[in-house]
Protein backbone atom coordinates (compact mmCIF):
# COMPACT_ATOMS: atom_id res chain seq x y z
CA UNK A 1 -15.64 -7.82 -2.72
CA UNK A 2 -14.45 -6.61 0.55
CA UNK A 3 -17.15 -4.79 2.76
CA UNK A 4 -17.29 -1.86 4.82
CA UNK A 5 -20.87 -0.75 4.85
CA UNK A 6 -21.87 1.12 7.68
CA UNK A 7 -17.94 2.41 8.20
CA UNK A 8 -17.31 6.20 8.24
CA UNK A 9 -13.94 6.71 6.98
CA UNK A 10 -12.06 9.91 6.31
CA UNK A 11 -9.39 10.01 3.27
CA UNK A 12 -6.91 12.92 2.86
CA UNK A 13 -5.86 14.49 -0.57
CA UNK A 14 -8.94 12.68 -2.27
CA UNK A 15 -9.44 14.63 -5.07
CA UNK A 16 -6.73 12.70 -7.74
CA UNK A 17 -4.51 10.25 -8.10
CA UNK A 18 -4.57 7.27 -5.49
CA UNK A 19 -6.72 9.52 -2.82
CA UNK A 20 -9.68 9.77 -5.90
CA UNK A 21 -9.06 5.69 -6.59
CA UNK A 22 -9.73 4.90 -2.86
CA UNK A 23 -12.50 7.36 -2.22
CA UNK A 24 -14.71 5.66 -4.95
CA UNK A 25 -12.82 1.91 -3.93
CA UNK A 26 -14.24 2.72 -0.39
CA UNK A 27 -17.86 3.73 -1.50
CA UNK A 28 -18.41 1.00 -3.87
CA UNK A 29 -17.37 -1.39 -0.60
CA UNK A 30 -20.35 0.60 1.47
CA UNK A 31 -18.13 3.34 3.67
CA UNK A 32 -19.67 7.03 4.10
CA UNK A 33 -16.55 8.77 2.68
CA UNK A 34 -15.28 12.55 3.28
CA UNK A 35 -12.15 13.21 2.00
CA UNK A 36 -10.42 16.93 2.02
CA UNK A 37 -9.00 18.78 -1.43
CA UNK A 38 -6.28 21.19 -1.17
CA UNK A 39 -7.05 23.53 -4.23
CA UNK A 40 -9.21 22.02 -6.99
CA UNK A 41 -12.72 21.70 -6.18
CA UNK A 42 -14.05 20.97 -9.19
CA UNK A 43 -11.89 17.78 -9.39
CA UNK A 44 -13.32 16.95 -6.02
CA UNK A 45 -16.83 17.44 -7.08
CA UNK A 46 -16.12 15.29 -10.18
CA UNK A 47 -14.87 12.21 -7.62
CA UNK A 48 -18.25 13.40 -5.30
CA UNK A 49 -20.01 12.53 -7.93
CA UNK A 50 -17.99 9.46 -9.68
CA UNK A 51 -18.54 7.80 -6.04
CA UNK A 52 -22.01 8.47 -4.72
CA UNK A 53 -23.32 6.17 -7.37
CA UNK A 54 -23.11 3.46 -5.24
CA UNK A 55 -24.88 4.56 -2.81
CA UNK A 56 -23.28 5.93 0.43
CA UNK A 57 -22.36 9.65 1.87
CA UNK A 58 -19.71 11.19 -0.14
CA UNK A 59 -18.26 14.87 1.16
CA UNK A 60 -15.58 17.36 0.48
CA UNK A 61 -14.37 19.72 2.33
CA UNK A 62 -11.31 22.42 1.25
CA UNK A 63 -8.21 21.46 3.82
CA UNK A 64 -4.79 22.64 4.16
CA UNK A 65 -3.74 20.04 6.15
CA UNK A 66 -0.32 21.12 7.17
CA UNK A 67 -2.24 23.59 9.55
CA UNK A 68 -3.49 22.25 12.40
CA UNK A 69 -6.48 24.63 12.34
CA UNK A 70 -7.68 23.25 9.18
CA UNK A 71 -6.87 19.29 10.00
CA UNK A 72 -8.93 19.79 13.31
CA UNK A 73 -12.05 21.42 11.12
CA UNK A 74 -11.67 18.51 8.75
CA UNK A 75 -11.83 16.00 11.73
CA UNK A 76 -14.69 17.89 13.48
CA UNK A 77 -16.43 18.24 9.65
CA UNK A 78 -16.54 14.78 9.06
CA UNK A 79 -17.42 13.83 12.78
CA UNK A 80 -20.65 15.97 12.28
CA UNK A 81 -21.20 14.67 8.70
CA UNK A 82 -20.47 10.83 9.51
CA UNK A 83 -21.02 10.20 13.41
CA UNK A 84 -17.55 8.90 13.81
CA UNK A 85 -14.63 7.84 12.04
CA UNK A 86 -13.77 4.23 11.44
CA UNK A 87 -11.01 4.59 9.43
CA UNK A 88 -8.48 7.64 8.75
CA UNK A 89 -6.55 6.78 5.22
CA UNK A 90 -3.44 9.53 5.50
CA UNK A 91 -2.55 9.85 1.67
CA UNK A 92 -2.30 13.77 0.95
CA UNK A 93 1.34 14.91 -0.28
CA UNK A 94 3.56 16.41 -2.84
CA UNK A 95 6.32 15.00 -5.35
CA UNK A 96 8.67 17.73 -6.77
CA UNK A 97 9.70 16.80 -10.50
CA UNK A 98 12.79 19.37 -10.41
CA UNK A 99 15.67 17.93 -9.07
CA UNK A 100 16.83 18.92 -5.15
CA UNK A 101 20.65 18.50 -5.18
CA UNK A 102 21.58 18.88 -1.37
CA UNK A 103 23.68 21.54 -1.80
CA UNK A 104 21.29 23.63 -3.99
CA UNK A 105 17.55 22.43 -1.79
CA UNK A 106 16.50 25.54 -0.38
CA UNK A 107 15.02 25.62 3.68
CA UNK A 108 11.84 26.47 1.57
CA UNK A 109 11.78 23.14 -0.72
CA UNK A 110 12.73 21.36 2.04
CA UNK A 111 10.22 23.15 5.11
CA UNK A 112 7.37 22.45 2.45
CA UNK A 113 8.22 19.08 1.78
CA UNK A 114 8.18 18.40 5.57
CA UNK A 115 5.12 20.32 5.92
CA UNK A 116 3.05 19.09 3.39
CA UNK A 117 4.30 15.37 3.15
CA UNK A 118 4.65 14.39 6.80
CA UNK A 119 3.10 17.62 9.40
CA UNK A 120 -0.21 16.83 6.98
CA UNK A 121 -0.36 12.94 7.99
CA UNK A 122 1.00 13.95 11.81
CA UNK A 123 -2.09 16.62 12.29
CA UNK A 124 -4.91 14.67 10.86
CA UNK A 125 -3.73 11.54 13.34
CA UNK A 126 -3.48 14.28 15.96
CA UNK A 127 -7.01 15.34 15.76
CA UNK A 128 -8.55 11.46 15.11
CA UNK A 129 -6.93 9.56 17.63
CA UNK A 130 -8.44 10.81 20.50
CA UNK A 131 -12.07 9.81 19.22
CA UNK A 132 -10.57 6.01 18.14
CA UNK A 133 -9.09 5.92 21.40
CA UNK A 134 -12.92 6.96 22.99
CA UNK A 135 -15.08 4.31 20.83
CA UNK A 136 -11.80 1.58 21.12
CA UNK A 137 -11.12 0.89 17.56
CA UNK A 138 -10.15 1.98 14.65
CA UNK A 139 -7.67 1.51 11.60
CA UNK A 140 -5.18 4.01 10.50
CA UNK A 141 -3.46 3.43 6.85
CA UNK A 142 -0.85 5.91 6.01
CA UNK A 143 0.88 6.42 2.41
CA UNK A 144 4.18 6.30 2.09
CA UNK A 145 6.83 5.07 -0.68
CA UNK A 146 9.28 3.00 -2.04
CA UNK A 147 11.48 6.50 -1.54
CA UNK A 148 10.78 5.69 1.94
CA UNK A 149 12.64 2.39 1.86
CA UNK A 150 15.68 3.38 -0.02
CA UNK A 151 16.12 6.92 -0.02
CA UNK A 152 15.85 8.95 -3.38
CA UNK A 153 18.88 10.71 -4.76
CA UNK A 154 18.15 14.41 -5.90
CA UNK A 155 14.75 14.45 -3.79
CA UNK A 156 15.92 13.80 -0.94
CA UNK A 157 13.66 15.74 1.18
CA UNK A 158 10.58 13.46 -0.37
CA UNK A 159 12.80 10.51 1.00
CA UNK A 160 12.93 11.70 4.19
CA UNK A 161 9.28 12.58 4.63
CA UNK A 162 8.03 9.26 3.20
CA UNK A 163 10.96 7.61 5.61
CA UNK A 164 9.23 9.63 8.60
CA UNK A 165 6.10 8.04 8.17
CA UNK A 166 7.08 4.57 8.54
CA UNK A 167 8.91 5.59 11.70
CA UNK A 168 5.45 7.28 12.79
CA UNK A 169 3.62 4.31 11.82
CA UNK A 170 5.31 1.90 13.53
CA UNK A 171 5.73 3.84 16.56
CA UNK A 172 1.75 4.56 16.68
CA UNK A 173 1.14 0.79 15.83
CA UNK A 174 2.60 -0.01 19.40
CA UNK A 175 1.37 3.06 20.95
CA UNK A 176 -2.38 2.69 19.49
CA UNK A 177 -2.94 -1.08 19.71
CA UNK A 178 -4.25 -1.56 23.59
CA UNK A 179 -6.83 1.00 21.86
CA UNK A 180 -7.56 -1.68 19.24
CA UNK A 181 -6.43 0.74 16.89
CA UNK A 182 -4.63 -0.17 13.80
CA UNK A 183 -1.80 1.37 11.91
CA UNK A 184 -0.33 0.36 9.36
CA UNK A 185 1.34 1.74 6.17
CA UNK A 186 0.87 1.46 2.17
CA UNK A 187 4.12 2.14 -0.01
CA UNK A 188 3.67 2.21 -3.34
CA UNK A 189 6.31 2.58 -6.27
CA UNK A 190 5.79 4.49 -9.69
CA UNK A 191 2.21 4.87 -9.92
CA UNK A 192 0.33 6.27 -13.20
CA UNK A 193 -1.21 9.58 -11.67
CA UNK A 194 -0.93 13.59 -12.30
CA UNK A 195 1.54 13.65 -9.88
CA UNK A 196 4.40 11.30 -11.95
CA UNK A 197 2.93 12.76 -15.30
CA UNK A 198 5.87 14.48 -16.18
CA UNK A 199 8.41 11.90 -15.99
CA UNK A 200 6.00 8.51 -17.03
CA UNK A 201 4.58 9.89 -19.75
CA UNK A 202 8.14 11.17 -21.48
CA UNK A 203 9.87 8.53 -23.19
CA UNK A 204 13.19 7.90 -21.74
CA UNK A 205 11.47 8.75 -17.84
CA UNK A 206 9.43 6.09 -18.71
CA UNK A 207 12.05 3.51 -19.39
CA UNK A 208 14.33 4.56 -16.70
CA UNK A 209 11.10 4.24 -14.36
CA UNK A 210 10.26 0.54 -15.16
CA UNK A 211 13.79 -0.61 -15.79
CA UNK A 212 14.12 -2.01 -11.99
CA UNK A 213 10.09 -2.92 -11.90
CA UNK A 214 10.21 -6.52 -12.16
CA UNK A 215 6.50 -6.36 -13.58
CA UNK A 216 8.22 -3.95 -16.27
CA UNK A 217 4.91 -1.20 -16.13
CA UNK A 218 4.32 1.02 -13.31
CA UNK A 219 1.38 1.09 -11.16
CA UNK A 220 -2.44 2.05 -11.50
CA UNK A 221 -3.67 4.77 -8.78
CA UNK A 222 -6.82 1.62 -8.59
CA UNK A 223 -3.99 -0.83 -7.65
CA UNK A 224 -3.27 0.91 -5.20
CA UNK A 225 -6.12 1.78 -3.22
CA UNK A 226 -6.81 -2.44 -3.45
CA UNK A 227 -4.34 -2.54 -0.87
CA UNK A 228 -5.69 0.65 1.00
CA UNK A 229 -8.89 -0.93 1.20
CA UNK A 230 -7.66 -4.20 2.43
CA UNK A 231 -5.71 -2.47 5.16
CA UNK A 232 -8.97 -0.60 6.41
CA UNK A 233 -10.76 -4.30 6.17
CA UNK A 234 -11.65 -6.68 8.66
CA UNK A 235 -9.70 -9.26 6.25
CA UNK A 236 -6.58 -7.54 8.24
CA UNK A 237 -7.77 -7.71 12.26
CA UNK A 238 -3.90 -8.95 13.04
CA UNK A 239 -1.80 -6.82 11.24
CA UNK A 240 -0.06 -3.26 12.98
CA UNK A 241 2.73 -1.62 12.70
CA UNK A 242 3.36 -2.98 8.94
CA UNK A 243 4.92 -1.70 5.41
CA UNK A 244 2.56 -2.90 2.70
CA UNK A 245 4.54 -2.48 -0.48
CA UNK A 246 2.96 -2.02 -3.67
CA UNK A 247 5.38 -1.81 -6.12
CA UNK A 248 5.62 -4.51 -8.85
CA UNK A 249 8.36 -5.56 -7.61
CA UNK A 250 10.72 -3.11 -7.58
CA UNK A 251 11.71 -2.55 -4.00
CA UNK A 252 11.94 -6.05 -3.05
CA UNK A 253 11.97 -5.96 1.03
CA UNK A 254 9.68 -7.12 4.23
């Protein structure tokens, strides 16, 4: 089992889907966790208490995170809570099930796409770096997609936002690393969480979802925080700057 007792890390959108899997991932490996919620906090208190039974410092805090006001107080909240922060997983974001045909996506689908997809991952950075930069270290993992990679017809604003953090990452990588600060990215493909529900768990969205998947099944939210967590390791001191893809096989690229 990978370690990281006596890390502080801070993980956005942890209340569900892959953000829940790595908040209790990262406590079961020994890091003091808080992780922000956007509008549930009963499903955060549920993962609260799913991942202080082994152990470490597990907090919530309510976060808009495409306003800068509320990424700084989560920053500053889990500075005060933790001491530091070791490790900054970026996962919060949206998918839209209805279809965005270009000519019919509205500035509004597409300026909250934007906003809660890619300003959300920009602002927490924002607020972290400078205290990663102070204490010289640090590892950044930031969720993107296999939309990312190859675009996404019909939604192709969540293409674009998952696109924009690969760009970011990369660019921070180099920027970051005299800092010995890490970045690096996670992108998984279909993945078996609220967010997908309504197309994986129809019959024919199913079918049409695993037809490229070389594993032929989609993803676990658990599989992917394995990857999350190995990112934020010290089993990965020499990687920056890199696309991790996690997608059974579906978007087959380096």
């Amino acid at each position: 089992m990978i370690s990281l007792a006596g890390k502080a890390a801070l993980i956005t959108g942890g209340s569900r889907g892959i953000g829940a899997a790595a908040v209790k991932l990262f406590a079961q490996a020994g890091a003091d966790v808080v992780f922000n919620y956007h509008r549930s906090k009963e499903a955060a208190a549920q993962v609260e208490q799913e991942a202080r039974k082994h152990g470490t410092r597990i907090e919530s805090l309510k976060a808009d995170l495409g306003k800068m006001a509320d990424a700084k107080k989560l920053v500053d909240f889990t500075r005060e809570r933790l001491g530091r922060i070791d490790i900054l997983v970026a996962n919060a974001g949206i998918w839209n099930e209805k279809d965005a045909p270009i000519e019919k996506m509205t500035e509004r689908e597409w300026d909250e796409m934007i906003q809660i997809n890619l300003k959300s991952v920009y602002s927490v950075i924002h607020f972290v770096a400078p205290h990663m930069i102070a204490q010289k270290s640090g590892k950044i993992v930031a969720i993107s997609s296999t939309a990312g990679q190859r675009g996404e017809a019909l939604h192709t604003h969540y293409g674009a936002s998952k696109g924009a953090i690969i760009s970011f990452v990369k660019g921070l990588a180099s920027e970051l690393g005299r800092y010995n600060i890490l970045v690096n990215c996670v992108a998984p493909g279909w993945v078996d969480t609220d967010m997908s529900a309504s197309v994986l768990r129809t019959k024919n969205g199913l079918k049409a979802a695993i037809l490229p998947i070389a594993l032929k099944r989609v993803g676990t939210a658990e599989e992917i925080a394995g990857p999350i967590l190995f990112a934020a390791s010290d089993l990965a001191t020499f990687i920056t700057g890199e696309v991790i893809n996690v997608n059974g096989g579906s978007v087959l690229c380096g």
